[in-house]
C-alpha atoms as a PDB file:
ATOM      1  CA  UNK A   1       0.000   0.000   0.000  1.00  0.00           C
ATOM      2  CA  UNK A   2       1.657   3.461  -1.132  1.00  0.00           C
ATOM      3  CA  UNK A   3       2.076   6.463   1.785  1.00  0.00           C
ATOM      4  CA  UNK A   4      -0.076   8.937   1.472  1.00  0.00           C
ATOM      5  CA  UNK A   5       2.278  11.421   2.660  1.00  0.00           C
ATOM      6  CA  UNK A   6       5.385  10.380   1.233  1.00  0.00           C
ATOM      7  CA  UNK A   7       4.496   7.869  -1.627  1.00  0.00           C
ATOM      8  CA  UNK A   8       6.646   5.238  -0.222  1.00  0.00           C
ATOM      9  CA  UNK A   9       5.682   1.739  -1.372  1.00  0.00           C
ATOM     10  CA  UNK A  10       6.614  -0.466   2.113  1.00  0.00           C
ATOM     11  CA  UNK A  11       4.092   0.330   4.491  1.00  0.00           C
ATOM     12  CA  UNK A  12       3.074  -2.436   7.150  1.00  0.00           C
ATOM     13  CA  UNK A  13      -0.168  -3.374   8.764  1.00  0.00           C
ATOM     14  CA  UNK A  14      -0.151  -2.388  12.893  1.00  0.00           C
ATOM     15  CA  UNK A  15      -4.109  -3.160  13.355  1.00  0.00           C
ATOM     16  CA  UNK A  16      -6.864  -5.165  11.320  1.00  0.00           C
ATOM     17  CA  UNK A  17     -10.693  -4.602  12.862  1.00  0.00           C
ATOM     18  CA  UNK A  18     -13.887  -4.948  11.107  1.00  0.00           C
ATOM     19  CA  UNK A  19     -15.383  -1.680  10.077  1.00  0.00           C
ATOM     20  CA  UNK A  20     -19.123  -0.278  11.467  1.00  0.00           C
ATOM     21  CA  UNK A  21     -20.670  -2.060   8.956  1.00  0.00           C
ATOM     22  CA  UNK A  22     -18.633  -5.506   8.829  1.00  0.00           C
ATOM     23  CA  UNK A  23     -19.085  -5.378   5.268  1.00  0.00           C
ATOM     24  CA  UNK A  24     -15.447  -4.276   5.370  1.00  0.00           C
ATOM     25  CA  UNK A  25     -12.160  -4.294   7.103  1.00  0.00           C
ATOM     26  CA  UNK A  26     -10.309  -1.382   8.885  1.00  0.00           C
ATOM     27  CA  UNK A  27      -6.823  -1.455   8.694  1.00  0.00           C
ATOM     28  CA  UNK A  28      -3.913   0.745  10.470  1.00  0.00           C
ATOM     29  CA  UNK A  29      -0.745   1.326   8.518  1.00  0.00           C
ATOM     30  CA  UNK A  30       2.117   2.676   9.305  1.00  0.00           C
ATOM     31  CA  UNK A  31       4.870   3.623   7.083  1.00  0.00           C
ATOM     32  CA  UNK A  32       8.356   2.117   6.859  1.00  0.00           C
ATOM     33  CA  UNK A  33      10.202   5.561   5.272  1.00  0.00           C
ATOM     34  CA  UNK A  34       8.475   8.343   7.196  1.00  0.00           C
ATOM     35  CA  UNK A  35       6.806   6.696  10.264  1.00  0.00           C
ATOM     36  CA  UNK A  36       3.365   8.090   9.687  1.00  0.00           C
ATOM     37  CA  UNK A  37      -0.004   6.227  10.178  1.00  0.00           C
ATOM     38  CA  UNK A  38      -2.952   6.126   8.206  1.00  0.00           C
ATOM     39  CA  UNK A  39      -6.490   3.987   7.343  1.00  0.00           C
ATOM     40  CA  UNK A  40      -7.105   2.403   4.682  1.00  0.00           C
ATOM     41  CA  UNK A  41     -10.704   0.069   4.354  1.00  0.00           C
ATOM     42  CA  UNK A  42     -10.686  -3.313   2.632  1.00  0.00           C
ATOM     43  CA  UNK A  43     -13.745  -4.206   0.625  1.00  0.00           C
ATOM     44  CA  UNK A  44     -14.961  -7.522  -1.288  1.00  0.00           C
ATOM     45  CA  UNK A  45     -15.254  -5.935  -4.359  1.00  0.00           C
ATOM     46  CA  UNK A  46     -18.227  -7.579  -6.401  1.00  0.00           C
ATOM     47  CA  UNK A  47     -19.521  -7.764 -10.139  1.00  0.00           C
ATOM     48  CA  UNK A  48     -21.719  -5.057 -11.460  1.00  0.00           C
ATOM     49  CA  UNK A  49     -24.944  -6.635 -11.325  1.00  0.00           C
ATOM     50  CA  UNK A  50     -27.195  -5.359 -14.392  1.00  0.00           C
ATOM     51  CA  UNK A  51     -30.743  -4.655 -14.194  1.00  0.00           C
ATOM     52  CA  UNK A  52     -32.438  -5.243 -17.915  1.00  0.00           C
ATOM     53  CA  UNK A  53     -36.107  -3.085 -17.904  1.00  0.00           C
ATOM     54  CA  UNK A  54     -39.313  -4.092 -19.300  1.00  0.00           C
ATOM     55  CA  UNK A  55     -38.189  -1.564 -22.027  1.00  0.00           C
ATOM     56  CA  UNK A  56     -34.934  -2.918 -22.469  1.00  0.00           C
ATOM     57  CA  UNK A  57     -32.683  -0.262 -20.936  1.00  0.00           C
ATOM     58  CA  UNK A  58     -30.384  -1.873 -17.977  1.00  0.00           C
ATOM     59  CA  UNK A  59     -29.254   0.068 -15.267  1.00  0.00           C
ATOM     60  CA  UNK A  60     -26.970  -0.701 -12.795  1.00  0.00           C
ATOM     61  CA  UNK A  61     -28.570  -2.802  -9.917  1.00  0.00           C
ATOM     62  CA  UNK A  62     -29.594  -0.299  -6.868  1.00  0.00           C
ATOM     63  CA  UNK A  63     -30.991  -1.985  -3.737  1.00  0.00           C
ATOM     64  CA  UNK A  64     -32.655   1.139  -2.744  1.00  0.00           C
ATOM     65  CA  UNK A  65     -35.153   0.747  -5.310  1.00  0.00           C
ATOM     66  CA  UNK A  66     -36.271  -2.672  -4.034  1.00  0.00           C
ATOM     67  CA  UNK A  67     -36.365  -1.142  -0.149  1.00  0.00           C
ATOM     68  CA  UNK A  68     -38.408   1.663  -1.628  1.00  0.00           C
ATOM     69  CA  UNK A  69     -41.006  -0.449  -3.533  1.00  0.00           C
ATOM     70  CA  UNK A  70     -41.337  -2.511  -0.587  1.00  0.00           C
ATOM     71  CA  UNK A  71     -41.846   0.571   2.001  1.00  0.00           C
ATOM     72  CA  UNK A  72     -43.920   2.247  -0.783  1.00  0.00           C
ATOM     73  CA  UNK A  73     -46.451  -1.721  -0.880  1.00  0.00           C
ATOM     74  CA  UNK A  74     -46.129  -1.769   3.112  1.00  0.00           C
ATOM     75  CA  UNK A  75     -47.248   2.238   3.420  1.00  0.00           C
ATOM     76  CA  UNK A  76     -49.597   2.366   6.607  1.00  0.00           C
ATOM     77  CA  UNK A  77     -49.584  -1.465   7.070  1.00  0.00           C
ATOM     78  CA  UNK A  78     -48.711  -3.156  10.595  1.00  0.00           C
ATOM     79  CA  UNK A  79     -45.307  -4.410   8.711  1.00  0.00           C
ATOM     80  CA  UNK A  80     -41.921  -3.700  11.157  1.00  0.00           C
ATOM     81  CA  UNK A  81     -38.853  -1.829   9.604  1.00  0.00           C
ATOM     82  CA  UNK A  82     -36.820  -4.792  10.731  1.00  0.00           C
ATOM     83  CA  UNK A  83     -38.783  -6.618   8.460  1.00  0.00           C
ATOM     84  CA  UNK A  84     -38.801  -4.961   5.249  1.00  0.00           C
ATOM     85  CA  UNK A  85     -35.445  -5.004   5.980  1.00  0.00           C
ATOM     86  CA  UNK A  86     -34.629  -8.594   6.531  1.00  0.00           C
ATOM     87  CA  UNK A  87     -37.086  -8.995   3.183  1.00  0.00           C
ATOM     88  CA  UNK A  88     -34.114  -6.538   1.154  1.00  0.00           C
ATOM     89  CA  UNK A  89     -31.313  -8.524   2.579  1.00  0.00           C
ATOM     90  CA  UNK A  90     -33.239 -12.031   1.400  1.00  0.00           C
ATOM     91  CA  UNK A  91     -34.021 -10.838  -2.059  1.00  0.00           C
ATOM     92  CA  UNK A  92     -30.420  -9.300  -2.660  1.00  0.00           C
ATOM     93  CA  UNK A  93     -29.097 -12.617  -1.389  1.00  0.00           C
ATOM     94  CA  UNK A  94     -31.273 -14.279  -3.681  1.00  0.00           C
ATOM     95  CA  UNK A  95     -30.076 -12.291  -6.736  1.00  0.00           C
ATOM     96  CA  UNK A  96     -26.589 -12.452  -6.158  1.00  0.00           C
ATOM     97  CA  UNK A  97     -26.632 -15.904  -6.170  1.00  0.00           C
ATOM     98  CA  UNK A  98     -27.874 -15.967  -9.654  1.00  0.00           C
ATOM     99  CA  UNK A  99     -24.295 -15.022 -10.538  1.00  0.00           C
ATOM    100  CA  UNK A 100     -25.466 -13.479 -13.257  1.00  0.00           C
ATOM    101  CA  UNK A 101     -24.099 -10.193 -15.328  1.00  0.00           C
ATOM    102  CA  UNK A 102     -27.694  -9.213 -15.771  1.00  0.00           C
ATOM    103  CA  UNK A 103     -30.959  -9.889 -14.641  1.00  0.00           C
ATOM    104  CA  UNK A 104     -34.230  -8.950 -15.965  1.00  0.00           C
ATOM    105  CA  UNK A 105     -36.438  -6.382 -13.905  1.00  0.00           C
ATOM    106  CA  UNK A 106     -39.075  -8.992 -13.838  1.00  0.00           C
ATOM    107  CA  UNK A 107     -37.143 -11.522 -11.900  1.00  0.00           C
ATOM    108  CA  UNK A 108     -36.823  -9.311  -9.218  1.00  0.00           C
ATOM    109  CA  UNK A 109     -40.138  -8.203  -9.151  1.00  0.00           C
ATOM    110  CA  UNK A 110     -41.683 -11.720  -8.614  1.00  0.00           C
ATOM    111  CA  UNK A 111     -38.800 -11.769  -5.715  1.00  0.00           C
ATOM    112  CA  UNK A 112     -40.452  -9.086  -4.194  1.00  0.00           C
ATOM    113  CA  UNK A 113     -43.594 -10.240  -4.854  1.00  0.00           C
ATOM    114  CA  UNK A 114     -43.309 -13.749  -3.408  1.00  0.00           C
ATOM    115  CA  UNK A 115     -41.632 -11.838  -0.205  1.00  0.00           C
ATOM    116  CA  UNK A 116     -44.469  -9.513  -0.039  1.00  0.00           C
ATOM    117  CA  UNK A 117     -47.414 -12.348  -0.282  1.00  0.00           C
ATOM    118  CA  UNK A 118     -45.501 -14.073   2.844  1.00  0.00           C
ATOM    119  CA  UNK A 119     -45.594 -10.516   4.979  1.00  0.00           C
ATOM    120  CA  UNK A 120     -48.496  -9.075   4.200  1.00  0.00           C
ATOM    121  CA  UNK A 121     -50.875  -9.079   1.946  1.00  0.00           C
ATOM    122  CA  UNK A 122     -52.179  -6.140   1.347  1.00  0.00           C
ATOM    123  CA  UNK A 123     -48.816  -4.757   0.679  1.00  0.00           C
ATOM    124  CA  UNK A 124     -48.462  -7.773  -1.783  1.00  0.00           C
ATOM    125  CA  UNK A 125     -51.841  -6.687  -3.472  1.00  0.00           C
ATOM    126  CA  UNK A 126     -50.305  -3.008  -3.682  1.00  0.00           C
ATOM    127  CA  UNK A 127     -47.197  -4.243  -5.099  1.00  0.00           C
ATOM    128  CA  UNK A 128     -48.892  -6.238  -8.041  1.00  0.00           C
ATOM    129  CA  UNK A 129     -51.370  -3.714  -9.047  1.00  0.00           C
ATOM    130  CA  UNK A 130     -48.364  -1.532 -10.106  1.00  0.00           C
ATOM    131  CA  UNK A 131     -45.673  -4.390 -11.202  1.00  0.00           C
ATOM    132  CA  UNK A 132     -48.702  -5.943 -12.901  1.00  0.00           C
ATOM    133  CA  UNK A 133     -50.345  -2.655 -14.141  1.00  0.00           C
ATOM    134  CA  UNK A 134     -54.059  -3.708 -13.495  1.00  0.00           C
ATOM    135  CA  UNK A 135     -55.825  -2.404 -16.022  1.00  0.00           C
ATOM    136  CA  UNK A 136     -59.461  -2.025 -14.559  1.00  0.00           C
ATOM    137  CA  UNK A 137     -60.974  -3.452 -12.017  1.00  0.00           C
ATOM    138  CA  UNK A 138     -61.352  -7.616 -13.211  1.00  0.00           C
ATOM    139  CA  UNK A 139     -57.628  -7.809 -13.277  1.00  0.00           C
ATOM    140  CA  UNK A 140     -57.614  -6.564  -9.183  1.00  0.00           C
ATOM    141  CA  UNK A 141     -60.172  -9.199  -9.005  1.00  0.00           C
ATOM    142  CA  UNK A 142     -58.911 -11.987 -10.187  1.00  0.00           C
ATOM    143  CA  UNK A 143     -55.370 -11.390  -8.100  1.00  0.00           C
ATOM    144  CA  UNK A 144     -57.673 -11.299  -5.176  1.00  0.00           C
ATOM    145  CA  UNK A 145     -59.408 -14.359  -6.004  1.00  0.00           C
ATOM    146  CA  UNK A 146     -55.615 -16.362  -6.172  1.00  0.00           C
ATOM    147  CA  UNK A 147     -55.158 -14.672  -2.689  1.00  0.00           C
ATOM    148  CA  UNK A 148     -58.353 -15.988  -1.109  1.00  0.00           C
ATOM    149  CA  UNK A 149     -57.900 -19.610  -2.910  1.00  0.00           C
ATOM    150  CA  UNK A 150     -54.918 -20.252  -1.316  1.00  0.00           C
END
């Protein structure tokens, strides 16, 4: 790892901790030439995962987007934060392990879907009438009906 201050290339390692997060590591250097210490954070570095649309643009992958759909289905419903939490961390999980470059949009959606029907269903009925884009008022229907079959 090169100095900071001087741009030497031997520095050592005096202390390794997890960071906050423990997504990452926190290491203390110090530096063989000019004795200074400094941070430096080590991080898995993974694959950009690709998210193709239902119009065929991709964007980069963006788990914000699938906490905010969830929050958006669970809006005013009895659902914990933990929750919709632990639901983000399941479905990222689940997509990673695709180990795929790119993934449609739609994939994820029945993720969140599936996720949703488990924790609440009125948030899951939410959720589909936009992912789905009911057209009128048969289409709500008939979701219902699958929901009340089950």
């Amino acid at each position: 790892m090169k100095c900071p201050y001087c741009s030497n290339l031997d520095t050592r390692v005096v202390d390794s901790r997890p960071a906050e997060d423990g997504a990452a590591i926190r290491r203390r250097r110090s530096c063989d030439a000019c004795g200074k210490r400094f941070t430096t954070y080590e991080k898995v570095e993974t694959i950009p995962l690709i998210i193709i649309k239902k119009d065929n643009t991709r964007e980069q992958y963006n788990r914000r987007k699938i906490e905010n759909g969830i929050i958006r289905a669970c809006y005013k419903r009895p659902v914990p934060a933990e929750e919709i939490e632990r639901m983000a961390d399941k479905i990222e999980t689940m997509v990673f392990s695709l180990e795929e470059k790119e993934i449609p949009s739609s994939v994820v959606g029945e993720m969140v879907m599936d996720g949703l029907k488990d924790l609440d269903e009125v948030a899951y009925v939410r959720f589909a009438s936009v992912y789905r884009e009911f057209k009128d008022v048969n289409t709500f229907m008939d979701e219902l009906k699958k929901i009340l079959d089950q």
